[in-house]
Protein backbone atom coordinates (compact mmCIF):
# COMPACT_ATOMS: atom_id res chain seq x y z
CA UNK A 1 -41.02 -14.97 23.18
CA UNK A 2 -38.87 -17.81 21.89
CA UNK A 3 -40.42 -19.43 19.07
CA UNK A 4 -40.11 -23.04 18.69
CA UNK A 5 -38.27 -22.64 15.05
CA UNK A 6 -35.74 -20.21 17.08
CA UNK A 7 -35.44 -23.02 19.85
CA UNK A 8 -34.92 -26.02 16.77
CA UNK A 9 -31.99 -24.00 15.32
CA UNK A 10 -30.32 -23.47 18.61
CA UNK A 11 -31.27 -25.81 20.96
CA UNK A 12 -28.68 -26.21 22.69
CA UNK A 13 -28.02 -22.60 23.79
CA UNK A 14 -31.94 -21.80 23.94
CA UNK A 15 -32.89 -24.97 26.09
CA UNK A 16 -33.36 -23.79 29.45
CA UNK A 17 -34.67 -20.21 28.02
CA UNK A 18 -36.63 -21.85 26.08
CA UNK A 19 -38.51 -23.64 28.24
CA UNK A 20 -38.33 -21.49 31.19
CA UNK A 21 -40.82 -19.15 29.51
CA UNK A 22 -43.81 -21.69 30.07
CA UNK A 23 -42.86 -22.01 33.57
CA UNK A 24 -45.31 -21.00 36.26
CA UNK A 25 -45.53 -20.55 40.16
CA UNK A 26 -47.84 -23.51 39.89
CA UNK A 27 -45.38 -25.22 37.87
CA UNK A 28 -42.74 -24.28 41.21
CA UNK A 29 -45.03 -25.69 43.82
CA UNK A 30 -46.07 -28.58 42.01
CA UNK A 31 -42.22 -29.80 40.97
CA UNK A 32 -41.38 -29.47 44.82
CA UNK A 33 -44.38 -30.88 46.13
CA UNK A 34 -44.35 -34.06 43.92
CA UNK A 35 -40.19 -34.47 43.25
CA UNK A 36 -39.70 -32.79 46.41
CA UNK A 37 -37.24 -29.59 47.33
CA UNK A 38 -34.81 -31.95 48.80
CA UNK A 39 -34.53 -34.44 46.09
CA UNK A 40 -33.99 -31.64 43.74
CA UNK A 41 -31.36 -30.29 45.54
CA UNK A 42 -29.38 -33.47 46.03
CA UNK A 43 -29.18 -33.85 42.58
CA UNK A 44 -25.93 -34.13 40.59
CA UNK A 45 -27.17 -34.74 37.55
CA UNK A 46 -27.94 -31.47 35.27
CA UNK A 47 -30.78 -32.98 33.69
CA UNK A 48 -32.04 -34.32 37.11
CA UNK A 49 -31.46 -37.74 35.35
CA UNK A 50 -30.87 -39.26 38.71
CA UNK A 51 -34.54 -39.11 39.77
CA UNK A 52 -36.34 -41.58 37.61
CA UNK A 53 -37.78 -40.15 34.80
CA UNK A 54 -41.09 -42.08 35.57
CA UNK A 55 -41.45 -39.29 38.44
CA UNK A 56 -41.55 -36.67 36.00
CA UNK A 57 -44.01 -38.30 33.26
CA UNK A 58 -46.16 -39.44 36.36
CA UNK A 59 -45.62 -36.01 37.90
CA UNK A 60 -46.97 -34.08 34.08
CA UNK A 61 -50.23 -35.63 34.41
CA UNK A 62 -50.04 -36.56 30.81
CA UNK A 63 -52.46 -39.57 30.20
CA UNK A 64 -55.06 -38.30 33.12
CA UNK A 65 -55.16 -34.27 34.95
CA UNK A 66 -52.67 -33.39 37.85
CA UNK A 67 -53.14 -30.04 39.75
CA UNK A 68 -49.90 -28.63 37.64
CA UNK A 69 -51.00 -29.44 34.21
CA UNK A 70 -54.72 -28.09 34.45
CA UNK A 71 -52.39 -24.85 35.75
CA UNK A 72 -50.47 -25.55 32.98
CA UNK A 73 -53.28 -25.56 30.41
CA UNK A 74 -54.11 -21.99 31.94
CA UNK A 75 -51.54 -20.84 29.84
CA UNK A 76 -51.31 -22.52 26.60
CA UNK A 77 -51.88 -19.20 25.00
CA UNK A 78 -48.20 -18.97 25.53
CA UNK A 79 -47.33 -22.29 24.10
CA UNK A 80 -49.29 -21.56 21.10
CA UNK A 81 -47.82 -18.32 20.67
CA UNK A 82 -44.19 -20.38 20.55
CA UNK A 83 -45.69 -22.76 17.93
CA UNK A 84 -44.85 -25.95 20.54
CA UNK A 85 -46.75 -28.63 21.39
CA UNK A 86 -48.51 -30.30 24.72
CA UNK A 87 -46.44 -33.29 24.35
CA UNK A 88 -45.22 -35.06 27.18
CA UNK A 89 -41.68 -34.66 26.65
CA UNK A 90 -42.20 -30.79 26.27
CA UNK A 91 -44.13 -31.23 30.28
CA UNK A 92 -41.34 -33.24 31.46
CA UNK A 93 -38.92 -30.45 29.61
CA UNK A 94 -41.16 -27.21 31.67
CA UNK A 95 -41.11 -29.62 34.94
CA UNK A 96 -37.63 -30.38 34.59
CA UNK A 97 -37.21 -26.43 33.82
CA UNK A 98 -38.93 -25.32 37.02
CA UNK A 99 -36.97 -27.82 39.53
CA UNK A 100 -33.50 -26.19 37.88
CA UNK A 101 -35.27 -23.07 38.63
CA UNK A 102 -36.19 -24.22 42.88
CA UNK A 103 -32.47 -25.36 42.87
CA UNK A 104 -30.84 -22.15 41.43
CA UNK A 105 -32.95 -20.31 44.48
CA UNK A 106 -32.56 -22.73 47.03
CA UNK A 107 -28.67 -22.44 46.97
């Protein structure tokens, strides 16, 4: 487990470990269904910055419940245990996680 203190000292090494951890099949099938396996794949941005980042807020479910953040809540345990937050930049950081995830195994 990556603690968020251990992720805030090296963020830029732990990023996509850190956030990988929170990432679940749910997590998979909802980044596909929603953003879509194809769009994912197209992208050339690392940070999927070239789909608009009002996909991913709308696709966390932040200000209502989507399918993938009720999964999501399933497993706070684990983002309690890392000391982190429900935020919605820390969803759009696990969504963002699992589509570099679907791209690394589509390939």
């Amino acid at each position: 487990m990556i603690s968020r203190a251990d992720y805030m000292v090296d963020s830029a090494h732990l990023h996509s470990e850190y956030f990988s951890q929170f990432v679940t099949q749910g997590t998979r099938d909802q980044v596909a269904a929603q953003i879509g396996l194809e769009r994912i794949k197209a992208s050339t941005d690392p940070y999927f910055n070239d789909i608009p980042l009002k996909e991913w807020d709308q696709l966390t479910g932040y200000n209502g419940c989507s399918k993938w953040k009720c999964d999501l809540i399933c497993h706070t345990a684990k983002i309690k245990e890392a000391d982190e937050w429900l935020t919605l930049n820390t969803l759009v950081c696990i969504a963002k996680e699992a589509a570099r995830q679907l791209k690394e195994t589509s390939e």
